[in-house]
Protein backbone atom coordinates (compact mmCIF):
# COMPACT_ATOMS: atom_id res chain seq x y z
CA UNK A 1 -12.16 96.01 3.10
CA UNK A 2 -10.81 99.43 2.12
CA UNK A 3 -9.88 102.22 4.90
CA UNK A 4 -11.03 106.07 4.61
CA UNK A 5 -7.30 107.40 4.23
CA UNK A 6 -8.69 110.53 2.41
CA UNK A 7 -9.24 112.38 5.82
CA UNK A 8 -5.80 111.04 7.29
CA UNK A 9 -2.93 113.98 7.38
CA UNK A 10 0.35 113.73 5.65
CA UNK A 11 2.58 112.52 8.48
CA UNK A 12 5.07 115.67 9.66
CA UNK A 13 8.32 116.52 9.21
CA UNK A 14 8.30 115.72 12.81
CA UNK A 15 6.54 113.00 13.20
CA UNK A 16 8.65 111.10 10.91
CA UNK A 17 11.52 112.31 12.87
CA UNK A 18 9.70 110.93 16.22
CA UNK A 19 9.76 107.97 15.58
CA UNK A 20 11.77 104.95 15.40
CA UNK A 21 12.05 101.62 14.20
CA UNK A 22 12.68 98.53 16.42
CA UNK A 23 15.03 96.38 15.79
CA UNK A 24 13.48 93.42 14.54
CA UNK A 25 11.84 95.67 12.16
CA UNK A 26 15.61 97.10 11.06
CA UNK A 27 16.28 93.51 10.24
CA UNK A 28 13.23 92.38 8.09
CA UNK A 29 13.82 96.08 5.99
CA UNK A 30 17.69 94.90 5.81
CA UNK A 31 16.59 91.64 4.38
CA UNK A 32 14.03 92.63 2.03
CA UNK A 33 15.88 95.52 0.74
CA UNK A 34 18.59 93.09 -0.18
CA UNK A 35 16.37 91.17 -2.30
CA UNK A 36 14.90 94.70 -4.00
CA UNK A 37 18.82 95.59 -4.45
CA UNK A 38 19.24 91.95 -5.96
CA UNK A 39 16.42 92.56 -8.50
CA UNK A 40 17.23 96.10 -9.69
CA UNK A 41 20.85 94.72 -10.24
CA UNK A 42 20.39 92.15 -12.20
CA UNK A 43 18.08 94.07 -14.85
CA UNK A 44 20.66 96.58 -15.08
CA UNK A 45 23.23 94.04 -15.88
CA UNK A 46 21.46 92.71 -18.35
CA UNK A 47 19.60 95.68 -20.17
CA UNK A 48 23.42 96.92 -20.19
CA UNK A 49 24.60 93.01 -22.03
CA UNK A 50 22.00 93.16 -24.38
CA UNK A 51 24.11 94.04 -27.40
CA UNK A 52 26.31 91.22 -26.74
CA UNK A 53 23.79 88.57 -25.83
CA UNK A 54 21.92 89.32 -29.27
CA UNK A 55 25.25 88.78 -30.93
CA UNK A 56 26.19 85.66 -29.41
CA UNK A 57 22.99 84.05 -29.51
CA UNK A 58 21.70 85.29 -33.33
CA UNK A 59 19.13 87.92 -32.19
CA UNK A 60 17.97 90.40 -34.65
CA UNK A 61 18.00 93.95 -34.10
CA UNK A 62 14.27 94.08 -34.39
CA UNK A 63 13.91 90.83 -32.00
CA UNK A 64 16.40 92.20 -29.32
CA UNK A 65 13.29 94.06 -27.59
CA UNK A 66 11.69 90.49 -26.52
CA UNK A 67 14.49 89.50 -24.21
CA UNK A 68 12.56 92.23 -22.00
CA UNK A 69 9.85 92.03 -23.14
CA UNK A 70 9.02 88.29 -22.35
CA UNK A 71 9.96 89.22 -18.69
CA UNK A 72 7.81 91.66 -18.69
CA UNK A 73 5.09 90.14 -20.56
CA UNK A 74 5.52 86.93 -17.44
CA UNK A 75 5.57 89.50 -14.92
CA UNK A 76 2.67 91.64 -15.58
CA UNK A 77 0.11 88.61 -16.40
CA UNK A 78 0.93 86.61 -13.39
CA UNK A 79 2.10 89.09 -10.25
CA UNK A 80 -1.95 90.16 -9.04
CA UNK A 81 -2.69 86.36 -8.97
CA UNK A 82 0.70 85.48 -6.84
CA UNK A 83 0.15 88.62 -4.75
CA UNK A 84 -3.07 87.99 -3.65
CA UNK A 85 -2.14 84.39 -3.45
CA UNK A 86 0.35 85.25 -0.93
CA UNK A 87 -2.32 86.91 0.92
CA UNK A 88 -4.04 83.76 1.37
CA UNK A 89 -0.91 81.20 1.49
CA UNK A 90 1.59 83.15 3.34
CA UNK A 91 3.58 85.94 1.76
CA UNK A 92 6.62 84.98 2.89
CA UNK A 93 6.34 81.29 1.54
CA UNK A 94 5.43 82.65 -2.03
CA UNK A 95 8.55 84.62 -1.80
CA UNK A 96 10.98 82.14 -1.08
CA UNK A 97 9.10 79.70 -3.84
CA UNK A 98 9.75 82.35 -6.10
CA UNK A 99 13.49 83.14 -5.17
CA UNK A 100 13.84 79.15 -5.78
CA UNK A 101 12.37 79.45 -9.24
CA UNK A 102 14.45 82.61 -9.85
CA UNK A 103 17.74 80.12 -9.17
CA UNK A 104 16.88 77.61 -11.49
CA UNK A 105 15.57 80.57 -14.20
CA UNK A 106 19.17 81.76 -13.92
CA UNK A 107 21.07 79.18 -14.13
CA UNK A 108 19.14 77.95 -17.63
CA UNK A 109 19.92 81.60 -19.07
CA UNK A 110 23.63 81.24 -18.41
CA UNK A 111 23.74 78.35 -19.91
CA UNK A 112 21.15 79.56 -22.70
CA UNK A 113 22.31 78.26 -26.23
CA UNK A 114 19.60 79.69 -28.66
CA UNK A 115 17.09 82.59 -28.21
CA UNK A 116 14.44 79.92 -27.69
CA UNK A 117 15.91 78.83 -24.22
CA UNK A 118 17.32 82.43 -23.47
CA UNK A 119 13.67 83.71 -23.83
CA UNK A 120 12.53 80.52 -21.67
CA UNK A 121 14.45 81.28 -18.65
CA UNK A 122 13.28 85.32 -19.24
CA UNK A 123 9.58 83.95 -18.93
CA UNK A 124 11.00 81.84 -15.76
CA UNK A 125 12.57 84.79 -14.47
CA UNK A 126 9.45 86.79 -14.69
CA UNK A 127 7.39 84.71 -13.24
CA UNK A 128 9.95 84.47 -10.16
CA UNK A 129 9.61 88.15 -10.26
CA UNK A 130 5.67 88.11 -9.84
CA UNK A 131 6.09 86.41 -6.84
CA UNK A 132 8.79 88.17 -5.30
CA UNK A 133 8.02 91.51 -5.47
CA UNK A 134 4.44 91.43 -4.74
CA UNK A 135 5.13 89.61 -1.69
CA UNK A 136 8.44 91.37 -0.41
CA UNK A 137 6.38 95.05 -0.36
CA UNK A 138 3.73 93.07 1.27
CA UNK A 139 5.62 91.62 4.24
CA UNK A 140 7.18 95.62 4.04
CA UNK A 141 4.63 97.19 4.35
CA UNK A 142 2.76 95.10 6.57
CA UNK A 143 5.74 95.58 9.10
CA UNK A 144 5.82 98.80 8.76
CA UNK A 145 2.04 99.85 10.02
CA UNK A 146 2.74 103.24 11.00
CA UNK A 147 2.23 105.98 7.85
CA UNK A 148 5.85 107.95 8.68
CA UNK A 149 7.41 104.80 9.15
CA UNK A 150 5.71 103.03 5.97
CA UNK A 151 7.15 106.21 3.84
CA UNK A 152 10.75 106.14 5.22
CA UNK A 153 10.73 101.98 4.66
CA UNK A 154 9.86 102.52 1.06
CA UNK A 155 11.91 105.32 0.26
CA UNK A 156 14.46 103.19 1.36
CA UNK A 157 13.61 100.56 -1.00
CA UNK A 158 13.96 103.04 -3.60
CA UNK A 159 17.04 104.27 -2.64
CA UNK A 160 18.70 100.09 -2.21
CA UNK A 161 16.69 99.75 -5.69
CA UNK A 162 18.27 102.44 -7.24
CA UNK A 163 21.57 101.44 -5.82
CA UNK A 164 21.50 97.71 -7.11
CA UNK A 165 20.43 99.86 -10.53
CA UNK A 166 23.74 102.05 -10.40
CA UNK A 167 26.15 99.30 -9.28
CA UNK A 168 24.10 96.83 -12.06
CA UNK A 169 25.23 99.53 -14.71
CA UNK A 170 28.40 99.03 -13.86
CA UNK A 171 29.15 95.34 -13.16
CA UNK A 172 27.54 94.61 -16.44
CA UNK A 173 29.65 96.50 -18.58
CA UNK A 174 33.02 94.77 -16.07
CA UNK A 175 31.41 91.09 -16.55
CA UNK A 176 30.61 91.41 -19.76
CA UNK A 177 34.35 93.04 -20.76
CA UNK A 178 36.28 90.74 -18.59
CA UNK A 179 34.39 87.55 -18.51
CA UNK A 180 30.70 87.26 -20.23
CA UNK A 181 27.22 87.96 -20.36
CA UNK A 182 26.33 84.95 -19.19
CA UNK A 183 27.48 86.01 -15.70
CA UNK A 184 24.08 88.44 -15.88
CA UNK A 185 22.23 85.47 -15.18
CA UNK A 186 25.15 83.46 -12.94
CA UNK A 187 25.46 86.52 -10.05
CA UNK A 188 21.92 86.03 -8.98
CA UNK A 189 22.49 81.96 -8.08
CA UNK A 190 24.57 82.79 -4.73
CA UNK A 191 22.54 85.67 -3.47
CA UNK A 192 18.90 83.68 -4.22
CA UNK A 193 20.68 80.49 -2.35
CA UNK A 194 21.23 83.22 0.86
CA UNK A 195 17.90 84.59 0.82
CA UNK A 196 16.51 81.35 0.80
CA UNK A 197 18.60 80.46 3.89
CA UNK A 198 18.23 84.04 5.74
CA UNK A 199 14.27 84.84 5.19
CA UNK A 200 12.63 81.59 7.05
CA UNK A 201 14.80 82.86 10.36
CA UNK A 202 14.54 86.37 10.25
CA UNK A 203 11.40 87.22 8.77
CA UNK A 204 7.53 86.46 10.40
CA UNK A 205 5.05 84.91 7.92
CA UNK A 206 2.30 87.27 7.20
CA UNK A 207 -1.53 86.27 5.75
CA UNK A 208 -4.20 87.70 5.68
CA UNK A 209 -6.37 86.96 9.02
CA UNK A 210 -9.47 85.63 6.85
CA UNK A 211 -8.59 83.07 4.74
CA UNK A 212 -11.06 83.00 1.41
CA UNK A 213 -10.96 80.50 -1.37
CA UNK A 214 -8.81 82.05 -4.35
CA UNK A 215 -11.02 83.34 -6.95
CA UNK A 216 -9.94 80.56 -9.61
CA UNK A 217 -12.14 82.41 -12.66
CA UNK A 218 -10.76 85.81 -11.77
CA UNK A 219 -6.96 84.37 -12.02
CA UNK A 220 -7.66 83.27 -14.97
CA UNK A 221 -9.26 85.71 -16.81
CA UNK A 222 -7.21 88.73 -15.27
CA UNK A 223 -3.97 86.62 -16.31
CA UNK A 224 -4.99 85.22 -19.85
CA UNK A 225 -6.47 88.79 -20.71
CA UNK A 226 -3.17 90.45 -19.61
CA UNK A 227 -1.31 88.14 -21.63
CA UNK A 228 -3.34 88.15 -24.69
CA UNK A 229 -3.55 92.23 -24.69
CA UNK A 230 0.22 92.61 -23.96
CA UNK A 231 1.34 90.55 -26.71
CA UNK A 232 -1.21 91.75 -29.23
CA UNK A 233 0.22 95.53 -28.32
CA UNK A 234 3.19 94.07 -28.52
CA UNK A 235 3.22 92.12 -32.34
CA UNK A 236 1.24 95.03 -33.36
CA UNK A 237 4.31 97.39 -32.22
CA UNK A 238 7.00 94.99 -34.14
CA UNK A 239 4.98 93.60 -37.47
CA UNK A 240 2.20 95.56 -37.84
CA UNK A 241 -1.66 95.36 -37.41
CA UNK A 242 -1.73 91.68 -38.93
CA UNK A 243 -4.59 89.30 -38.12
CA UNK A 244 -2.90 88.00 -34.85
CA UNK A 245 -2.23 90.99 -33.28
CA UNK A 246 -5.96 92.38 -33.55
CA UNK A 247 -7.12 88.36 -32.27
CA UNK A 248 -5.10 88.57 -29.53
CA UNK A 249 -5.79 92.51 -28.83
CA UNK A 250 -9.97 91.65 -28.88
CA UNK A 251 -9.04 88.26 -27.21
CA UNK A 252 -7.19 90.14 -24.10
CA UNK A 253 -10.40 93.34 -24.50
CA UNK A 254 -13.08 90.56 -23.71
CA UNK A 255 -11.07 88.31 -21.38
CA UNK A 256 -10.96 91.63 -19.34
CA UNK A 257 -14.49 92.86 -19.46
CA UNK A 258 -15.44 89.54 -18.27
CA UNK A 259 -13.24 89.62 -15.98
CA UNK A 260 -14.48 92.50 -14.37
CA UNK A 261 -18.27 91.57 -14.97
CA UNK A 262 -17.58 88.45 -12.92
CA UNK A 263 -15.81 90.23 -10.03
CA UNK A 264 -18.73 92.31 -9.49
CA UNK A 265 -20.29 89.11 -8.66
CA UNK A 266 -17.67 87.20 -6.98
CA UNK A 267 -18.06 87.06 -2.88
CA UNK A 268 -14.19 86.65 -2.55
CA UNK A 269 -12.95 88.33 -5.54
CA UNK A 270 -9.25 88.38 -6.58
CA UNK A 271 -9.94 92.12 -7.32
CA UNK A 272 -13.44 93.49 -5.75
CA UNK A 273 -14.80 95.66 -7.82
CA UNK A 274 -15.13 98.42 -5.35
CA UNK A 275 -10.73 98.62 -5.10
CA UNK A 276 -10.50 98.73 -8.96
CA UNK A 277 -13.27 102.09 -8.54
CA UNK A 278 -11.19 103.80 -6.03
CA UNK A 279 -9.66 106.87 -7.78
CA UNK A 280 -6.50 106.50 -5.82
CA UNK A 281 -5.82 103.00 -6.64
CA UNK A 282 -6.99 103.43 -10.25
CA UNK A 283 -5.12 107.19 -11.48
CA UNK A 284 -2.30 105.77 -9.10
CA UNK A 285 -1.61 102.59 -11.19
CA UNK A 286 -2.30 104.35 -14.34
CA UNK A 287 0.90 106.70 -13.84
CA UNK A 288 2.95 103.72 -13.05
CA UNK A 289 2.42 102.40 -16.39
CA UNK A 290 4.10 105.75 -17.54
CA UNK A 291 6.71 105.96 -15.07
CA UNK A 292 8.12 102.69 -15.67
CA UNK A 293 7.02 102.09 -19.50
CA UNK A 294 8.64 105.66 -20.19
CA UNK A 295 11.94 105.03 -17.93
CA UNK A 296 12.77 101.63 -19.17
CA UNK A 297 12.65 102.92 -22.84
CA UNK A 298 14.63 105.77 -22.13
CA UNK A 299 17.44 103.13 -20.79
CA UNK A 300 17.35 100.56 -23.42
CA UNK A 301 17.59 103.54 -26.06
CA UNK A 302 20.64 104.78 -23.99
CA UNK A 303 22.21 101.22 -24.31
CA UNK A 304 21.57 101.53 -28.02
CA UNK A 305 23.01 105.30 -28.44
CA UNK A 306 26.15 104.59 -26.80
CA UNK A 307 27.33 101.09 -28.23
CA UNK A 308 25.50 101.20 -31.56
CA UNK A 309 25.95 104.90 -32.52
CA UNK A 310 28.93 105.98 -30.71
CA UNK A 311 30.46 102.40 -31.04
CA UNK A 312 31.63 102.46 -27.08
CA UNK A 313 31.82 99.20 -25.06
CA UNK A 314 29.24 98.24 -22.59
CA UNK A 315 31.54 99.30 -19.99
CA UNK A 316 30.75 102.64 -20.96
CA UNK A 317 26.88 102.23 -21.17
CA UNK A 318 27.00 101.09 -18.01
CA UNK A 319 28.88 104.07 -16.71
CA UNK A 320 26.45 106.57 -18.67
CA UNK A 321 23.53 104.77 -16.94
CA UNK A 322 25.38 105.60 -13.85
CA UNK A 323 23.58 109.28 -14.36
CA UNK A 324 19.92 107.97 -13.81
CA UNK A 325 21.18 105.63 -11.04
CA UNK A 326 22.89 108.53 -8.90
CA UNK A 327 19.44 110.54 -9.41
CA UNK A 328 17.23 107.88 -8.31
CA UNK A 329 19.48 107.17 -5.18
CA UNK A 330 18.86 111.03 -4.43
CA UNK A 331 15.30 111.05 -5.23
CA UNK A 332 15.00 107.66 -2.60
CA UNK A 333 16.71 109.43 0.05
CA UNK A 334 14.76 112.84 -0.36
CA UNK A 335 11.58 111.46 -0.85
CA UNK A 336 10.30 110.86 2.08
CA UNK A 337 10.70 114.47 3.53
CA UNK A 338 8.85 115.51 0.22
CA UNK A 339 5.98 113.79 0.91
CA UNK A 340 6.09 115.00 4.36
CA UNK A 341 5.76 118.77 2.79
CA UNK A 342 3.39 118.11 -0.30
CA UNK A 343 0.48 115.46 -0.94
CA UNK A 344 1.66 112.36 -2.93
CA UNK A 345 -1.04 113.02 -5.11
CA UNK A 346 -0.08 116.40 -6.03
CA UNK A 347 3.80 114.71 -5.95
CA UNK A 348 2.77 112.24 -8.32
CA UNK A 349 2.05 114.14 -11.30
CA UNK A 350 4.65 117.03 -11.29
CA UNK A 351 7.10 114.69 -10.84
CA UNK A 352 6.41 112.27 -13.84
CA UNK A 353 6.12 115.74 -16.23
CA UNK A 354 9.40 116.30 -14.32
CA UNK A 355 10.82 112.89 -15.66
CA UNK A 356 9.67 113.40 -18.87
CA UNK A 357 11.14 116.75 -19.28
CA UNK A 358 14.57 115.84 -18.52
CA UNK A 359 14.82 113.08 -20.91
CA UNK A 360 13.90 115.70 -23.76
CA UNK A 361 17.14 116.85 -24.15
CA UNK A 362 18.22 113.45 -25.43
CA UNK A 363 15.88 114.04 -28.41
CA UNK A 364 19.22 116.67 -29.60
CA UNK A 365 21.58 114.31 -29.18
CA UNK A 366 24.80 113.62 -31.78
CA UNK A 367 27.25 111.23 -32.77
CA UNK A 368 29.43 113.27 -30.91
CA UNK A 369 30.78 111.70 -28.31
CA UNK A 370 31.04 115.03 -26.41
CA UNK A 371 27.54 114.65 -25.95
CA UNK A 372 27.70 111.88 -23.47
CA UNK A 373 28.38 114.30 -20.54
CA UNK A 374 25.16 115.89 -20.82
CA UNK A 375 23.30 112.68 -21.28
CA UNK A 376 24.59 111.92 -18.20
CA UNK A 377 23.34 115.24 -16.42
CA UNK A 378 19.66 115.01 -18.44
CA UNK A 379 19.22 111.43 -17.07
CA UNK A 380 20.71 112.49 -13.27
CA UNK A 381 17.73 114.58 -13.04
CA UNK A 382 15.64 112.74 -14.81
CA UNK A 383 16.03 109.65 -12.18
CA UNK A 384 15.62 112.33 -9.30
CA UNK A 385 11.92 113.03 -10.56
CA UNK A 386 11.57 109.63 -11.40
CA UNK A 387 12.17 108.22 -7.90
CA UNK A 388 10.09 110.90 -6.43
CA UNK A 389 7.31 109.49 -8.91
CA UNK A 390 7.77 105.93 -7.94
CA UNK A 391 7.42 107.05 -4.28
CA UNK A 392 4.37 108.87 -4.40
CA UNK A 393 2.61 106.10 -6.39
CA UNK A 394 4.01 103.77 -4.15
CA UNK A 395 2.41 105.56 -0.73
CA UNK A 396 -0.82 106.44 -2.85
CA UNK A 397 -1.49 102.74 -3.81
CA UNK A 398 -0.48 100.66 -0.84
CA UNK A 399 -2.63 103.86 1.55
CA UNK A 400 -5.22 102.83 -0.04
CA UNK A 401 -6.29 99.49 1.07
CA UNK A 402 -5.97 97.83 4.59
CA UNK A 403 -3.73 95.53 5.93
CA UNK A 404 -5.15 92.24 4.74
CA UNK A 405 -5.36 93.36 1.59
CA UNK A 406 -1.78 94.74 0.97
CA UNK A 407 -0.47 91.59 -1.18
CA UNK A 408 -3.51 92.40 -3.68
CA UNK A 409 -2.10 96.83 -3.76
CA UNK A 410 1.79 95.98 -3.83
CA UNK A 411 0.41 92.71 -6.49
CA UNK A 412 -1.58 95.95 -8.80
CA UNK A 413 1.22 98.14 -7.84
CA UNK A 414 3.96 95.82 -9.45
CA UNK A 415 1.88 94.57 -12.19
CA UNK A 416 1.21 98.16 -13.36
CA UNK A 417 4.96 98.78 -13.21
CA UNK A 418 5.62 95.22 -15.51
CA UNK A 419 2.85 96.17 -18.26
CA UNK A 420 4.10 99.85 -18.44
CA UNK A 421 7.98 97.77 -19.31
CA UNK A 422 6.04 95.09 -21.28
CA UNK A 423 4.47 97.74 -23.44
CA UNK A 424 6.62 101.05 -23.50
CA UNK A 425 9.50 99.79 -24.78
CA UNK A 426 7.54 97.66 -27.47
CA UNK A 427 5.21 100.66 -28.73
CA UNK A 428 8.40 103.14 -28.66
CA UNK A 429 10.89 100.83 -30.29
CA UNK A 430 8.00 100.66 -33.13
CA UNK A 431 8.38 104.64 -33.13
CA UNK A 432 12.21 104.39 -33.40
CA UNK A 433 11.92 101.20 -36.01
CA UNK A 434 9.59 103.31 -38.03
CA UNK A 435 11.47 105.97 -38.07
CA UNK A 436 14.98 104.05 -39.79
CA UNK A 437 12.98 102.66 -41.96
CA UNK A 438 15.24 99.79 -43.99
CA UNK A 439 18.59 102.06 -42.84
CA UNK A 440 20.79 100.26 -40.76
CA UNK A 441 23.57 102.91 -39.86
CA UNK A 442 24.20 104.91 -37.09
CA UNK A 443 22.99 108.09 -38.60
CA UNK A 444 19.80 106.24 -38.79
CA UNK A 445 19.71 104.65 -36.01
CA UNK A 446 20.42 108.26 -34.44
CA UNK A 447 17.38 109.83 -36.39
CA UNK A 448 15.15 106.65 -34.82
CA UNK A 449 16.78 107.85 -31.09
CA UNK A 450 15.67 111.38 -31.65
CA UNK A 451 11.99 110.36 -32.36
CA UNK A 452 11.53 107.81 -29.73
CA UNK A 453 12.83 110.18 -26.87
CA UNK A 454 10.57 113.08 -28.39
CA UNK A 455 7.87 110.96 -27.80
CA UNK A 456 8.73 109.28 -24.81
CA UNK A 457 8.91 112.08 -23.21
CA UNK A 458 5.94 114.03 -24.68
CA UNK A 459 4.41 111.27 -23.14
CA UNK A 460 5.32 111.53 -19.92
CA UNK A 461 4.82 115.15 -19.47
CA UNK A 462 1.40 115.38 -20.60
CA UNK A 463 0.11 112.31 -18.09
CA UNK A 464 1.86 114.29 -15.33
CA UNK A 465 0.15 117.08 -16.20
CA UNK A 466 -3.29 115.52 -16.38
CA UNK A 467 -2.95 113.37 -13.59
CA UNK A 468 -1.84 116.32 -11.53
CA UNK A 469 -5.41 118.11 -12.55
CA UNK A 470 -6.93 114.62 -11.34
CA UNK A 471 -5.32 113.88 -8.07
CA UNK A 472 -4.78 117.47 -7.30
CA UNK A 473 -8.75 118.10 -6.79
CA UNK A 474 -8.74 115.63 -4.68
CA UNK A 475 -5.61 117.24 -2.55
CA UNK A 476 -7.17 120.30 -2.03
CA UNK A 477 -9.45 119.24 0.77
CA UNK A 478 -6.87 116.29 2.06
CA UNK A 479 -3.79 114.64 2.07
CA UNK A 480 -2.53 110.80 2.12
């Protein structure tokens, strides 16, 4: 059941300021934004060791992408089914089942021998991640009821997000220097063994109040579909149109029609029909893809650019990361008087053109290593409208739908964010492969940087702009 939040107001300045939360509410944010802080660190850490982990373990440069990628890939297939299963099942048991699987993903990528079992424990990982995250913004949001109160809570997870980002960036470049990569994967064992301890005492199980069968066909078909399109896009991106990619690309095309064919007619649908028609949930999720797809990119190019062309240690990368980090942590803490002054959905598509024209400086970059300042500067404002994106699609998507149905918005809401990872860094590292041709230097590698960023963030400005047209209309007679 959906709720008619086109006629609600933005919430005020001062009604945000009004009022307050209680304490047992302070505590469950505190917990859960630990666990968001947790999760932004560690891919930071890693996306900053990647270098050195395809080094160590024989990765090509060509197959370095796919140590993200299969997260991503894991991710965006399975977190709708494990959100809405949480719905059902409890949200907070799904997330401390996934936080378990997370600890043993980790511990088999530190001790990871060969891509094969490095790339086993990223599919492990990401299917830890489709359960947690679905079902920590669930149990957030569902404690947070009240709309000023829901918009400060997840400003604040952008803000502890953004944080674990920054301080990632930086304790992967120190464990990798000082100790090893491996310790990417080792620093999430103690924290996942305290949030399995903390979360049964401090935070309430939430469900939905009617519990339904789980639609069995519809996890199925959204989750083979996913998977089949996503790694069709993503061969196709790496090798080429061959005959696998375009199976596995009309595979995922049909799995998905059905899909939606049979949730028309499905009484307790994973997905009913009716949410996937709302233009809100729908032009919503669709920027995500570009928000997240575009900003991942633009970070594992950056990793690239400073230890490939400018030959700098990861240390460094981490530290020119720091840039996006910093803006992100602004863009949390602002946010939320934003969208007190202008309509998410107005928010939503300035800011992603906003993202995507401060990564276009990058696109005049040099092998200069003067230049690193001002790829520091370009990305600190780049993560400011970047935040402010991820905010306003956040408060847009989880407005949308009622209370029993929040695991199911955060679940879409997350997934959208994995495929946009799962397929922008696939389809732009194509554009940046393409570009170097058989060259293998950095002057190449530079020209392939230039290319990928042009088009990254042509990409990004024109889906702000139209999705500002789209969701603007719709402003002009009310706000979220």
């Amino acid at each position: 059941m959906t709720t008619d939040t086109a006629a609600a107001p933005a919430p005020s300045a001062s009604a945000s300021a009004s009022v307050r939360m209680t304490g047992r509410q302070l505590t469950v944010l505190v917990v859960l934004l630990a666990s968001q802080f947790m999760m932004a660190a560690d891919f930071s850490i890693l996306n900053v060791t990647l270098p050195r982990v395809g080094v160590d373990l024989g990765f090509t440069a060509g197959n370095l992408q796919w140590i993200t990628t299969m997260f991503a890939l894991c991710a965006a297939g399975c977190t709708l089914v494990l959100g809405r299963v949480g719905d059902y099942l409890g949200r907070r048991r799904i997330f401390i089942a996934g936080t378990v699987l997370l600890t043993v993903a980790s511990l088999i990528g530190g001790i990871a021998t060969s891509p094969a079992l490095l790339l086993a424990a990223r599919a492990l990982q990401g299917l830890a991640t489709a359960a947690i995250t679905p079902a920590a913004m669930a149990l957030l949001t569902t404690a947070f009821t009240e709309p000023a109160l829901r918009t400060k809570a997840l400003g604040l997870n952008g803000v502890m997000m953004s944080s674990g980002f920054t301080v990632g960036s930086i304790l992967g470049g120190v464990l990798t220097e000082l100790l090893s990569w491996r310790w990417a994967f080792f620093i999430n064992i103690p924290v996942a063994v305290a949030a399995v301890v903390v979360v049964p005492i401090v935070v309430r199980e939430s469900r939905a109040e009617s519990r339904d069968r789980i639609d069995l066909p519809g996890a199925l078909l959204i989750t083979s579909g996913l998977f089949s399109g996503i790694y069709g896009i993503t061969r196709a991106a790496e090798d080429g149109p061959d005959a696998l990619a375009i199976a596995t690309l009309v595979a995922g095309a049909v799995l998905l029609a059905v899909f939606w064919v049979v949730e028309g007619r499905t009484e307790d649908a994973l997905v009913p029909v009716r949410v996937l028609r709302l233009p809100d949930i729908a032009l919503s999720n669709l920027g995500a893809l570009f928000i997240f797809g575009g900003e991942t990119a633009m970070i594992f190019f950056t990793g690239l650019y400073v230890q490939n062309v400018l030959d700098r240690s990861s240390l460094i990368a981490g530290l020119v990361l720091l840039g996006v980090g910093a803006g992100q942590i602004l863009g949390g803490t602002i946010g939320p008087k934003v969208v007190a002054k202008v309509s998410p959905r107005v928010l939503l598509g300035t800011a992603l053109a906003g993202q995507g024209l401060f990564m276009l400086p990058m696109a005049w970059m040099t092998d200069d290593s003067a230049w690193l300042l001002p790829v520091v500067v370009a990305q600190f404002a780049n993560g400011v409208f970047s935040m402010l994106a991820m905010l306003s699609f956040m408060v847009i998507a989880t407005s949308a739908v009622d209370s029993s149905m929040q695991g199911m918005a955060t679940g879409m809401a997350t997934q959208a964010q994995q495929v946009g990872v799962a397929v922008g860094i696939p389809l732009l590292s194509a554009v940046f492969a393409a570009s170097i041709g058989d060259g293998g230097g950095a002057a190449d590698e530079l020209s392939g940087l230039h290319l990928a960023l042009s088009v990254d963030a042509g990409l990004l400005v024109v889906a702000g702009v139209l999705l500002c047209a789209a969701l603007g209309r719709r402003s002009s007679s009310a706000a979220l």
